[in-house]
Every structure is written in C-alpha cells, then in structure tokens.
C-alpha atoms as a PDB file:
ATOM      1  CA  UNK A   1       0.000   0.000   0.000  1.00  0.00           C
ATOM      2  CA  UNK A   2       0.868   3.774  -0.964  1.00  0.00           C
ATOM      3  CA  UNK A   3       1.682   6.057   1.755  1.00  0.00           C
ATOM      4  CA  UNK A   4      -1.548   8.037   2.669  1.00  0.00           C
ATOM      5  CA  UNK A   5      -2.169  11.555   1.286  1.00  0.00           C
ATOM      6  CA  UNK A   6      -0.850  14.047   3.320  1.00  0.00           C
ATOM      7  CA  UNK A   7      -3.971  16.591   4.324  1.00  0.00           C
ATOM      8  CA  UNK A   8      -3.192  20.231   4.206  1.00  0.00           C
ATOM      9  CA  UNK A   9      -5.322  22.230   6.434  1.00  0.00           C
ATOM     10  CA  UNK A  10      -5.564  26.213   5.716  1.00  0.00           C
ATOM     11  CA  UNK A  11      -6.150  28.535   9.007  1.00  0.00           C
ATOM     12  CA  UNK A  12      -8.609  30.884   7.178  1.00  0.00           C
ATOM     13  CA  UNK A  13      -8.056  33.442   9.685  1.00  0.00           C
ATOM     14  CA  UNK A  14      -4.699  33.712   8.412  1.00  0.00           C
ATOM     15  CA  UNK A  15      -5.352  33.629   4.900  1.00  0.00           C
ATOM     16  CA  UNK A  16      -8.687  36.455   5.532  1.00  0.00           C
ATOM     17  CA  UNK A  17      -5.813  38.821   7.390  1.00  0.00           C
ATOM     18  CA  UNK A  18      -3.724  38.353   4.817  1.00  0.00           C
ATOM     19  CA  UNK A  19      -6.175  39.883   2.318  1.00  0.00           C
ATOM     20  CA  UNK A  20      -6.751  42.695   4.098  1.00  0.00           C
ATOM     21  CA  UNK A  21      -4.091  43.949   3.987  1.00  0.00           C
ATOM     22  CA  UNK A  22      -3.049  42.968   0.508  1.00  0.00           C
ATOM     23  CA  UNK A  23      -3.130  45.036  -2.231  1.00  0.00           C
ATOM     24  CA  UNK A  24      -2.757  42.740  -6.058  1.00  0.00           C
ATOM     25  CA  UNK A  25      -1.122  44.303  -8.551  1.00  0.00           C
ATOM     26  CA  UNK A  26      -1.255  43.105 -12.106  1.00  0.00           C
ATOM     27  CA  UNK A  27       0.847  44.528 -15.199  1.00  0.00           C
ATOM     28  CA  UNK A  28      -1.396  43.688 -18.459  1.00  0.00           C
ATOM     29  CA  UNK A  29      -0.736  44.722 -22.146  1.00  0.00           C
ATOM     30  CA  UNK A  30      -3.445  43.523 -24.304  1.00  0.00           C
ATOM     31  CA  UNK A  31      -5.097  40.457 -22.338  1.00  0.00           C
ATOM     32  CA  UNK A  32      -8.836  41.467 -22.909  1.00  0.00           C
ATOM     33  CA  UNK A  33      -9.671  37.486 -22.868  1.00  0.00           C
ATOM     34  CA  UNK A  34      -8.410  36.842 -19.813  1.00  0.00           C
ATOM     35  CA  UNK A  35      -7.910  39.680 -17.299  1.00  0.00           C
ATOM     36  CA  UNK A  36     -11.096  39.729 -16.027  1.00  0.00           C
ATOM     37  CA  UNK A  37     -11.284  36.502 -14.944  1.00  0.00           C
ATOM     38  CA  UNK A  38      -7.958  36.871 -12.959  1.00  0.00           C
ATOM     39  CA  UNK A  39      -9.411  39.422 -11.207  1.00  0.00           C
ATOM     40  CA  UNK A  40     -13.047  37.275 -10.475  1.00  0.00           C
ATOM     41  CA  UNK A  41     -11.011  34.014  -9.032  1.00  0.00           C
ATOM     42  CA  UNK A  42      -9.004  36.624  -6.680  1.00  0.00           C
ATOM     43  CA  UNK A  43     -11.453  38.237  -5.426  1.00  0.00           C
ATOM     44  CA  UNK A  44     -13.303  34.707  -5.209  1.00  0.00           C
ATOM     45  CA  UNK A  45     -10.642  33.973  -2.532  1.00  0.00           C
ATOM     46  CA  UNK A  46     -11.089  37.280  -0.610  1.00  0.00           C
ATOM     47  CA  UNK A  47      -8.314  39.568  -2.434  1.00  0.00           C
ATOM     48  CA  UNK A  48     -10.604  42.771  -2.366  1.00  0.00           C
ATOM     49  CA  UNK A  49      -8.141  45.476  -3.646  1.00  0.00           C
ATOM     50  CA  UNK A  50      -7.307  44.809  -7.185  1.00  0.00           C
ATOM     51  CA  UNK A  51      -4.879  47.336  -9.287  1.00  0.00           C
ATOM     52  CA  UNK A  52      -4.559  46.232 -12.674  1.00  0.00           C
ATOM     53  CA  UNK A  53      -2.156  48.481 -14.992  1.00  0.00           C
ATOM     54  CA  UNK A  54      -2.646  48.069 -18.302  1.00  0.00           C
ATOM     55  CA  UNK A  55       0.317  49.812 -19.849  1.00  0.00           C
ATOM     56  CA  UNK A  56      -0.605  50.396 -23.998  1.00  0.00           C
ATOM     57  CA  UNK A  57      -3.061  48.002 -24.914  1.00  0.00           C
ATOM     58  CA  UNK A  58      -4.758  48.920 -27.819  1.00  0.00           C
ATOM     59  CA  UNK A  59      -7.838  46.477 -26.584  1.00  0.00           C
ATOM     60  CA  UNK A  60     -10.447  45.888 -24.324  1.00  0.00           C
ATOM     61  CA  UNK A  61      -7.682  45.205 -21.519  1.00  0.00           C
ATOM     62  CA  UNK A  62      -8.875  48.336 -18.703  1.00  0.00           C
ATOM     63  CA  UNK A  63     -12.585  48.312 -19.448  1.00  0.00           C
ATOM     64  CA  UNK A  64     -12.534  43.651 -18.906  1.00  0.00           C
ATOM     65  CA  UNK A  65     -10.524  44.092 -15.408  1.00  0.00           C
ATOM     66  CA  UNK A  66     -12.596  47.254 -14.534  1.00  0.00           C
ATOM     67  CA  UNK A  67     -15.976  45.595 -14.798  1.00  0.00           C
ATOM     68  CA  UNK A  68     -14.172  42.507 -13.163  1.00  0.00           C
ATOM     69  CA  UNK A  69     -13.934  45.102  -9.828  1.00  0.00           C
ATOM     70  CA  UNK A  70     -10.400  46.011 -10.257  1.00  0.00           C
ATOM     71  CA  UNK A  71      -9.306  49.501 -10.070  1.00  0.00           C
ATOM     72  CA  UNK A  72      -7.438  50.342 -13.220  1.00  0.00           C
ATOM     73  CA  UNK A  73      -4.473  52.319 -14.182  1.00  0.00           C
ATOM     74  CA  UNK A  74      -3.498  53.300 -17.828  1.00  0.00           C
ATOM     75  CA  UNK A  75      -0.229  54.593 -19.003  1.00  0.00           C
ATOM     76  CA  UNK A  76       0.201  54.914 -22.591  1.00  0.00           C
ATOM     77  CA  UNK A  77       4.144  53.665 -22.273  1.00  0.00           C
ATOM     78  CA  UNK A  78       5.036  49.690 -21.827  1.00  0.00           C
ATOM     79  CA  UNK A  79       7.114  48.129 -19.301  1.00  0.00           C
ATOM     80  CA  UNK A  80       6.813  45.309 -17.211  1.00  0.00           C
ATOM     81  CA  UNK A  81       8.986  47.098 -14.392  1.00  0.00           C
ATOM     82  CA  UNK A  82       7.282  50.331 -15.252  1.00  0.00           C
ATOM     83  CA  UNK A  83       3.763  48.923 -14.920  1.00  0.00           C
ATOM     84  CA  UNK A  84       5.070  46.838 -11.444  1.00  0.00           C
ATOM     85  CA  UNK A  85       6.418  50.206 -10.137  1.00  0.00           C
ATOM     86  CA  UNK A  86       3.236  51.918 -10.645  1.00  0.00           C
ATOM     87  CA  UNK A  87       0.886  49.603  -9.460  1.00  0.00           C
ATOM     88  CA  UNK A  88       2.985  50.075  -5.484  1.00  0.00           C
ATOM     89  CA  UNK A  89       2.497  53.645  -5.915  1.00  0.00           C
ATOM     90  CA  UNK A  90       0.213  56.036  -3.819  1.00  0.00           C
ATOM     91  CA  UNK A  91      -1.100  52.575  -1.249  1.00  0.00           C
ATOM     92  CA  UNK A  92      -4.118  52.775   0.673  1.00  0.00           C
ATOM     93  CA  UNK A  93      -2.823  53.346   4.578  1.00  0.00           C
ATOM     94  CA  UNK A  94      -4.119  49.910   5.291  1.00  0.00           C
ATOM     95  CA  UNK A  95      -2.014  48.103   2.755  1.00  0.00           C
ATOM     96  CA  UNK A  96       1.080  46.612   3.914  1.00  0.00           C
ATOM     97  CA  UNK A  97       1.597  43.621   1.446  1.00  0.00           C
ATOM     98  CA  UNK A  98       1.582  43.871  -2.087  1.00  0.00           C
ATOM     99  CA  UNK A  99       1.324  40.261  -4.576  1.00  0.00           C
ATOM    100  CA  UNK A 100       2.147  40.398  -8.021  1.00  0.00           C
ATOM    101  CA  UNK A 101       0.081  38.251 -10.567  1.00  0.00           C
ATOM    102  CA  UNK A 102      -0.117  38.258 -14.272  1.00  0.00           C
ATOM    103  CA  UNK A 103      -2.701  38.714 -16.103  1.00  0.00           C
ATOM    104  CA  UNK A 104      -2.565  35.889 -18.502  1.00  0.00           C
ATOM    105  CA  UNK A 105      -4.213  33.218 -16.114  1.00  0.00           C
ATOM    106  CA  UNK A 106      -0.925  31.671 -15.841  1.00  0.00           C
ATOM    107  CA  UNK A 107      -0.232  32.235 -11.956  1.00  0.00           C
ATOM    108  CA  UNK A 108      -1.310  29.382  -9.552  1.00  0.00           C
ATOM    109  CA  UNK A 109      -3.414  30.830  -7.470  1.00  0.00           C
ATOM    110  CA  UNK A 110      -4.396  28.078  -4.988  1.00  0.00           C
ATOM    111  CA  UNK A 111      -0.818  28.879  -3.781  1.00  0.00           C
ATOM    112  CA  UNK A 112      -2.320  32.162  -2.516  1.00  0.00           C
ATOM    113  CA  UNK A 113      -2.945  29.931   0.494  1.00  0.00           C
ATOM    114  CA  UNK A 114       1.263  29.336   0.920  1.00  0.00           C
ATOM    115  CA  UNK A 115       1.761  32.956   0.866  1.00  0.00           C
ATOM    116  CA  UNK A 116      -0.518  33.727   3.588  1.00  0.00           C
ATOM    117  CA  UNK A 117       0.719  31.348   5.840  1.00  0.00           C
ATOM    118  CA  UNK A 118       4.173  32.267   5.506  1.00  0.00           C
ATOM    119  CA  UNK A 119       3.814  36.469   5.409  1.00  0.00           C
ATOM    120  CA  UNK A 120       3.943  36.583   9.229  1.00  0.00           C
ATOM    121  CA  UNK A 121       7.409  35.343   9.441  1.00  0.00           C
ATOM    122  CA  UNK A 122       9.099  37.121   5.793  1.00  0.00           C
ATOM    123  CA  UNK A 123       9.263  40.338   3.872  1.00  0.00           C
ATOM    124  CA  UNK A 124       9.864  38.356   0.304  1.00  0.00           C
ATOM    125  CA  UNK A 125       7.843  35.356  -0.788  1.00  0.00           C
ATOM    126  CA  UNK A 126       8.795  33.943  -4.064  1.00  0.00           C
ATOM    127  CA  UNK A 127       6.973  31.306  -6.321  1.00  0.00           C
ATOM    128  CA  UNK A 128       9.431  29.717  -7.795  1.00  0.00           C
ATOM    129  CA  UNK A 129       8.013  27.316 -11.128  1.00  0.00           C
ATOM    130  CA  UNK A 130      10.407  24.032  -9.919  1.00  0.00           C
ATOM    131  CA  UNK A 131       7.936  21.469 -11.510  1.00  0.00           C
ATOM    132  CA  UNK A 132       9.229  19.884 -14.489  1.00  0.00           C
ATOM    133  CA  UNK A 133       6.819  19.879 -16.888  1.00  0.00           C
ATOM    134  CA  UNK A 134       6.910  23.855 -16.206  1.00  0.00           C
ATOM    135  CA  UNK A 135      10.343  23.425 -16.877  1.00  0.00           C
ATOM    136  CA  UNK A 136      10.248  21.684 -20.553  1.00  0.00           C
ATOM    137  CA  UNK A 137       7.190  24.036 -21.331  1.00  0.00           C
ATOM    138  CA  UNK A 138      10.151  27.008 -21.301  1.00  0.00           C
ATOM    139  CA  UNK A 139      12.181  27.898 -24.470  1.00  0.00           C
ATOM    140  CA  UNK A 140      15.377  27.082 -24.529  1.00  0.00           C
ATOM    141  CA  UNK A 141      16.549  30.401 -24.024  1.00  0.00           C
ATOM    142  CA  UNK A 142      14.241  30.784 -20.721  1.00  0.00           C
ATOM    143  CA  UNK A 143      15.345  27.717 -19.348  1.00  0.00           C
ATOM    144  CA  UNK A 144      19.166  28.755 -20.053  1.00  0.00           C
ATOM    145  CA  UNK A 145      18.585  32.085 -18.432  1.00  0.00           C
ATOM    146  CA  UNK A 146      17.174  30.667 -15.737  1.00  0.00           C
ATOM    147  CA  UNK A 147      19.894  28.537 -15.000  1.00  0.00           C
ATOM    148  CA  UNK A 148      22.855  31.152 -15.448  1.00  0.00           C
ATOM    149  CA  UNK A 149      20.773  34.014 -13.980  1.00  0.00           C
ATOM    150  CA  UNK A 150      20.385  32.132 -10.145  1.00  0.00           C
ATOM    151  CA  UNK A 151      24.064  31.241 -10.869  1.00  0.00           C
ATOM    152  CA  UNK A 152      25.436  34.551 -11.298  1.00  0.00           C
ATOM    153  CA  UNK A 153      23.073  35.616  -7.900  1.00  0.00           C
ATOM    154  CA  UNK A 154      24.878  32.799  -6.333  1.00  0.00           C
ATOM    155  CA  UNK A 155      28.504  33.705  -7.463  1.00  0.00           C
ATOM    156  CA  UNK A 156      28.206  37.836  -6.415  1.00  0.00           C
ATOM    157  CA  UNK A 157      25.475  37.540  -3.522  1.00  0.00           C
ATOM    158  CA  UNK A 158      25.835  34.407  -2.025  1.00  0.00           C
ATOM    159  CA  UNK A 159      22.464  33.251  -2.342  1.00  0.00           C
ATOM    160  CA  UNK A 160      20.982  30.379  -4.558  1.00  0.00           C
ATOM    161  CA  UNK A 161      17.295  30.836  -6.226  1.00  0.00           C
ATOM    162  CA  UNK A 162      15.379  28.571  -7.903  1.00  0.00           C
ATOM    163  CA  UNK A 163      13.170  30.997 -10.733  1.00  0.00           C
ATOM    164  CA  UNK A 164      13.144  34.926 -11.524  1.00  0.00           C
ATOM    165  CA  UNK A 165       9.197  33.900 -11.784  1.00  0.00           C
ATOM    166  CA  UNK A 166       6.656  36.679 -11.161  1.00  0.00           C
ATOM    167  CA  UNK A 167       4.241  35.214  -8.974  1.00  0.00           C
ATOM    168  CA  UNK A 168       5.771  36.924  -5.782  1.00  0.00           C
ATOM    169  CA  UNK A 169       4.549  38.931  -2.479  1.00  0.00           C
ATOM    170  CA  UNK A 170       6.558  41.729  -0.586  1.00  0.00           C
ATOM    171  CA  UNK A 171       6.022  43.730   2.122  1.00  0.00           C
ATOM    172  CA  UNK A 172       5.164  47.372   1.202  1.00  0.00           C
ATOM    173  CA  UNK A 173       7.793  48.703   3.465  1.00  0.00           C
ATOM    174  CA  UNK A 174      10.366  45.995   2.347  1.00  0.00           C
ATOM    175  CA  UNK A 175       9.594  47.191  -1.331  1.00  0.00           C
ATOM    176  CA  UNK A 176       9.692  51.246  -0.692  1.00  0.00           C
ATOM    177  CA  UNK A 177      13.274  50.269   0.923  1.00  0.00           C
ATOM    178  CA  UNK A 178      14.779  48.295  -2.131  1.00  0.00           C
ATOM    179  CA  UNK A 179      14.538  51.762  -4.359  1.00  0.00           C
ATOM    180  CA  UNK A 180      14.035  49.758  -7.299  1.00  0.00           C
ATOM    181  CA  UNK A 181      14.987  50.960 -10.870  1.00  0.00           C
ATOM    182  CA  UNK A 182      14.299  48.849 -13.487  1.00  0.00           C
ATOM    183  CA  UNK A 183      11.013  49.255 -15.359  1.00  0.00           C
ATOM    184  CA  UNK A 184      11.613  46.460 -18.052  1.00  0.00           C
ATOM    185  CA  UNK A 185      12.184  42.646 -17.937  1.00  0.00           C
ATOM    186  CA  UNK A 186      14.966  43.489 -15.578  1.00  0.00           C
ATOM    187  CA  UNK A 187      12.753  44.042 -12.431  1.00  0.00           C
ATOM    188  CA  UNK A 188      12.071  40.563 -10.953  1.00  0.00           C
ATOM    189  CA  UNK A 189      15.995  39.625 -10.603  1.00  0.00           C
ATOM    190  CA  UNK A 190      16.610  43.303  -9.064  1.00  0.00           C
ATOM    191  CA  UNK A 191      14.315  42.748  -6.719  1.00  0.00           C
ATOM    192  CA  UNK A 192      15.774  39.445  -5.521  1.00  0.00           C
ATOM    193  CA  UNK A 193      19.505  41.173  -5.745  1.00  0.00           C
ATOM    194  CA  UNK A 194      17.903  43.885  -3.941  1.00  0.00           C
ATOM    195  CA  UNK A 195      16.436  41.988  -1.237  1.00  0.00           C
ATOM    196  CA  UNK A 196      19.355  39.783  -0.835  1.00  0.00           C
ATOM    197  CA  UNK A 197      21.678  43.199  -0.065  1.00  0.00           C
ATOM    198  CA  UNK A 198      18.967  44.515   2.201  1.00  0.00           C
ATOM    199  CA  UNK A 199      18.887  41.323   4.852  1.00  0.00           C
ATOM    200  CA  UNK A 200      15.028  40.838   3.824  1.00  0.00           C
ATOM    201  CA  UNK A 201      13.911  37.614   5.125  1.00  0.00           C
ATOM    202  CA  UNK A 202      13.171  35.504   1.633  1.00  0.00           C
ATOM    203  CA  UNK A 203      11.326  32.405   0.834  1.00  0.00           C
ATOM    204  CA  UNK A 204      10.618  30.170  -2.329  1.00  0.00           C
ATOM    205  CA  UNK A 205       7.934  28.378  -2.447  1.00  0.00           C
ATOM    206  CA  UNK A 206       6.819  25.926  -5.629  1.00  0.00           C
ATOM    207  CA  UNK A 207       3.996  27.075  -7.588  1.00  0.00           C
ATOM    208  CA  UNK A 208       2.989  25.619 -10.857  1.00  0.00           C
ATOM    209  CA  UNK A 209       2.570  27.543 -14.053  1.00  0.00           C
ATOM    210  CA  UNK A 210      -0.919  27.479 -16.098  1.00  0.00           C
ATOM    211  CA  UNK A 211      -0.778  28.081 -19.917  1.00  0.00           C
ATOM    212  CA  UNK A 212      -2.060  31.185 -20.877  1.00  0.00           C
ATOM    213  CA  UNK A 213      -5.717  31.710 -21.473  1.00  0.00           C
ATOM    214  CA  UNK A 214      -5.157  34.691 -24.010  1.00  0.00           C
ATOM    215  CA  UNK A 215      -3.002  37.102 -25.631  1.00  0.00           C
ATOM    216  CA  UNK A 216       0.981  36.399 -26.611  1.00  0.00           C
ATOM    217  CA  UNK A 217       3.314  36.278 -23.925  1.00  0.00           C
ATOM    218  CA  UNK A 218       6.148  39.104 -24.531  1.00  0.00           C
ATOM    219  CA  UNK A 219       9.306  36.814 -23.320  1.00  0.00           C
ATOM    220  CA  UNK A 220       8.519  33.220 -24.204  1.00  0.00           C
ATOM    221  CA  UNK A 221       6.079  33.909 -27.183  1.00  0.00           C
ATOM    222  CA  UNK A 222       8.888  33.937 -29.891  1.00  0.00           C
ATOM    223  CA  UNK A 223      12.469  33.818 -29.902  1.00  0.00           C
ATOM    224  CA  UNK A 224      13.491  37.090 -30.530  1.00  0.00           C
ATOM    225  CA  UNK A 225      11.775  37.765 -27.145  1.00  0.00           C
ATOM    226  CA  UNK A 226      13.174  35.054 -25.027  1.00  0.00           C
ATOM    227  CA  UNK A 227      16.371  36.306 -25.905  1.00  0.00           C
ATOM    228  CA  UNK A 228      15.891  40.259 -25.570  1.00  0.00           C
ATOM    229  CA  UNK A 229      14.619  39.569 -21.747  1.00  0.00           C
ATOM    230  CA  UNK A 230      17.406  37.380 -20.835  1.00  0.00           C
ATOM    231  CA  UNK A 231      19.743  40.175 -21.835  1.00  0.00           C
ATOM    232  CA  UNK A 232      18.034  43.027 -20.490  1.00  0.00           C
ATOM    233  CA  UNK A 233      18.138  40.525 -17.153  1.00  0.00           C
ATOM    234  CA  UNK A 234      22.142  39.671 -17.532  1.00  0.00           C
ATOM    235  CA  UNK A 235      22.227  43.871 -18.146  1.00  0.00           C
ATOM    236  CA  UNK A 236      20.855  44.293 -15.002  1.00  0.00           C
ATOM    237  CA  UNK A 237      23.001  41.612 -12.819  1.00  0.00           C
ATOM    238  CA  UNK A 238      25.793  43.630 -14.676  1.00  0.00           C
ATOM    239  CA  UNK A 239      24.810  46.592 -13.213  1.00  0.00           C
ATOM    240  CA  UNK A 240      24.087  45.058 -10.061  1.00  0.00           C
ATOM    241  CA  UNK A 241      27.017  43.506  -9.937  1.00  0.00           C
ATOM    242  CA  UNK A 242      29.213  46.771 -10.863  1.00  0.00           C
ATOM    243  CA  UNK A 243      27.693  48.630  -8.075  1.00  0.00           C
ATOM    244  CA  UNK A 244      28.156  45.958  -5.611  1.00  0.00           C
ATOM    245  CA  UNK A 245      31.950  45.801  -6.308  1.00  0.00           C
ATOM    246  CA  UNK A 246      32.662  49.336  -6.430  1.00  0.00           C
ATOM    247  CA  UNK A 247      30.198  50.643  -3.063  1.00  0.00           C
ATOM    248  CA  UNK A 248      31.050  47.465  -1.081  1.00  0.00           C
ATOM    249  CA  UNK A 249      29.756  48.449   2.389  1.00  0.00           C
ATOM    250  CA  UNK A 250      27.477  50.811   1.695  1.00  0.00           C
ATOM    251  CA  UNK A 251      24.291  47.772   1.547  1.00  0.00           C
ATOM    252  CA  UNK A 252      25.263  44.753   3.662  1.00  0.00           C
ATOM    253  CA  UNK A 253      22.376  41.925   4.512  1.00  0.00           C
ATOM    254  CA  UNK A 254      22.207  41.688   7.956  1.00  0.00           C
ATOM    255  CA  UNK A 255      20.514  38.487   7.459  1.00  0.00           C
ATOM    256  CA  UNK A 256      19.117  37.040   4.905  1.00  0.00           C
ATOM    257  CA  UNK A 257      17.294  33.660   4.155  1.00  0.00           C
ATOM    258  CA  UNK A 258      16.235  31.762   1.038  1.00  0.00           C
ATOM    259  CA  UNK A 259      14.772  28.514   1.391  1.00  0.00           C
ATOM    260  CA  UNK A 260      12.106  26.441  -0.932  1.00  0.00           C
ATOM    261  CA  UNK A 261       9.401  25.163   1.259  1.00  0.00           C
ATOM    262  CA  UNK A 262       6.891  22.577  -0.135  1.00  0.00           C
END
C-alpha cells in the first residue's frame, strides 16, 4: 500500500488577514480574454483590492478588469517594471503587502494559500516554477537564463534561487526600501539582488505555471523575445554587480534567508 495523502489544512483566519491587507497588482498589455477573470477568481478567494495596470493596450484590456472590480491604471508607455512600479504607488494606509500576478491566467493561485501562511514570518515570498513539466514548457533560451541568472546571484550575492518567476509577495515597506529601478524585464531579478543586499527575510515556495488563457506572452512567445529579456536581465546583474563591487559596504544583509518550502 501507498503512503496516505498528506492533508493540508488552511487557518482561514490567516489567509482572511492576509487579504486585508493585501493590495494585487497586475501589469497587463493587451489580455482582454483573460484579465477579467484573474481578477473574479481573486477576489473569489477574498483579495478585495485589485490594481490592474494596463500599460498600452490597444484592446479591451482596462474596461474587462474594470468591470471585473479592479481599479485600473493606464499609461500609454510599456514596461513590465514600469507597470510593477506603478501599481505600489500612492497605497491605501491599510495596505502593507503587495502580490504580483499576471494577467494571462498563468499564476497558480491556490498557492495564494502558501503565501498567507508564511507572510507573518518574511518580507519576500517567491513562487518559484520548480515542476518539471513547467520546466520543458520554457524555451530554450528561458530555461538557459534561468539557469545562469540564479548562478550569477549565487557567485556575487551568495544566495541560490530557484526561478526569476513573477508570482511573488513583498512587504510594502520591504519594497519602498529596495529603491528599485528597473522598469523592463529586468525588475524581478533586481528585486531578488535587492532583497538579498537589504537582509530581507526571503522564501521560495513551488507554484505551478498554467498556460495562458489569451493574448501572446512578450518573453517566451517567440524567440526574438526570449532572448531580448534574458539580456536586459544579464544587463541588469551587470549593473548590479558593478555597483556591488565598487560601493562594497554601503548595503550589507544583515541576514538574509532563502529557502524552498513545499
């Protein structure tokens, strides 16, 4: 006989506190088709404050999440980092968590649950996409960058991850402190060099990845796009990496802690 199924039991007093002081923020550019549903299944589980920035879509992309409940923000310039900067800007006094989720219906969002749980105790919680068939559903170039790019943090920082993925919560204060830069395909690895530098206390934890419902993803839909994001993401360790040899001292982690927990 198999070994019984292990039952997972969610305190939803935790995970309703969490919510309330969460505020979602989701970049879109042109995901009409699927936006609005994102926004239904997270307010389903109790997510109440909803920012969706839809940075240039020429579609239906504000008026869907808008009539989903979300509150919408439109700026006519693209930029994953730019549209992820904007959404943290001007919080409600309440909020002091803020969870990033795309728009595409790609996040796993019954690991919503896992973030919750584990908020008390971090300032960074990271899903990292560690399943395999995730894995082989990459490009080549993805799956190469996200090899190297967790090497490289490894080499200069001293800390291992496992993805750059995007499904990720932070502390509002945490994030205000990082003084992040980027506003392109570069954000998500500053963040985690950021954090790293700043003694945040970090987690991974493994979420699975849903294929899109809609639209044409801007990094792994073609080629030409997997490899543009992997270099504007190796630009930015560069960077990174520059600063942290040259103003050694002036950011040093006082602790910091990565971990995948299942």
């Amino acid at each position: 006989m198999g070994q019984p199924r292990q039952i997972v039991v969610h305190d939803p007093d935790v995970i309703a506190s969490f919510a309330a002081q969460t505020l979602v923020v989701i970049p879109a550019h042109n995901e009409e088709a699927s936006v609005g549903g994102v926004v239904q299944r997270l307010r389903a589980r109790g997510l109440s404050r909803i920012r969706v920035v839809d940075n240039a879509s020429d579609d239906a992309t504000a008026e869907r999440a808008r009539q989903a409940g979300a509150e919408v923000i439109r700026h006519p310039k693209a930029g994953y980092g730019l549209a992820c900067w904007m959404g943290a800007q001007n919080l409600p006094p309440e909020v002091s968590w803020i969870l990033y989720c795309n728009a595409d219906a790609s996040d796993d969002l019954d690991a919503l649950e896992r973030f919750a749980e584990l908020a008390p105790e971090h300032d960074l919680i990271l899903g990292a996409r560690t399943h395999p068939a995730d894995r082989r559903a990459m490009t080549l170039p993805q799956r190469f960058g996200n090899w190297l790019a967790p090497t490289l943090l490894a080499i200069f920082w001293g800390r291992r991850f496992s993805d750059l993925g995007p499904q990720r919560a932070i502390r509002a204060q945490s994030l205000e402190g990082l003084k992040m830069e980027d506003r392109g395909f570069g954000w998500t690895v500053e963040m985690q060099v950021r954090a790293v530098e700043e003694g945040l206390r970090i987690v991974e934890i493994p979420v699975r990845s849903h294929p899109r419902t809609a639209g044409i993803s801007k990094i792994s839909g073609n080629l030409r796009g997997s490899v543009a994001a992997g270099v504007i993401i190796l630009r930015t360790l560069g960077v990174l990496a520059w600063r942290k040899a040259f103003f050694r001292g002036v950011r040093r982690p006082s602790h910091s802690l990565s971990a995948v927990v299942e």
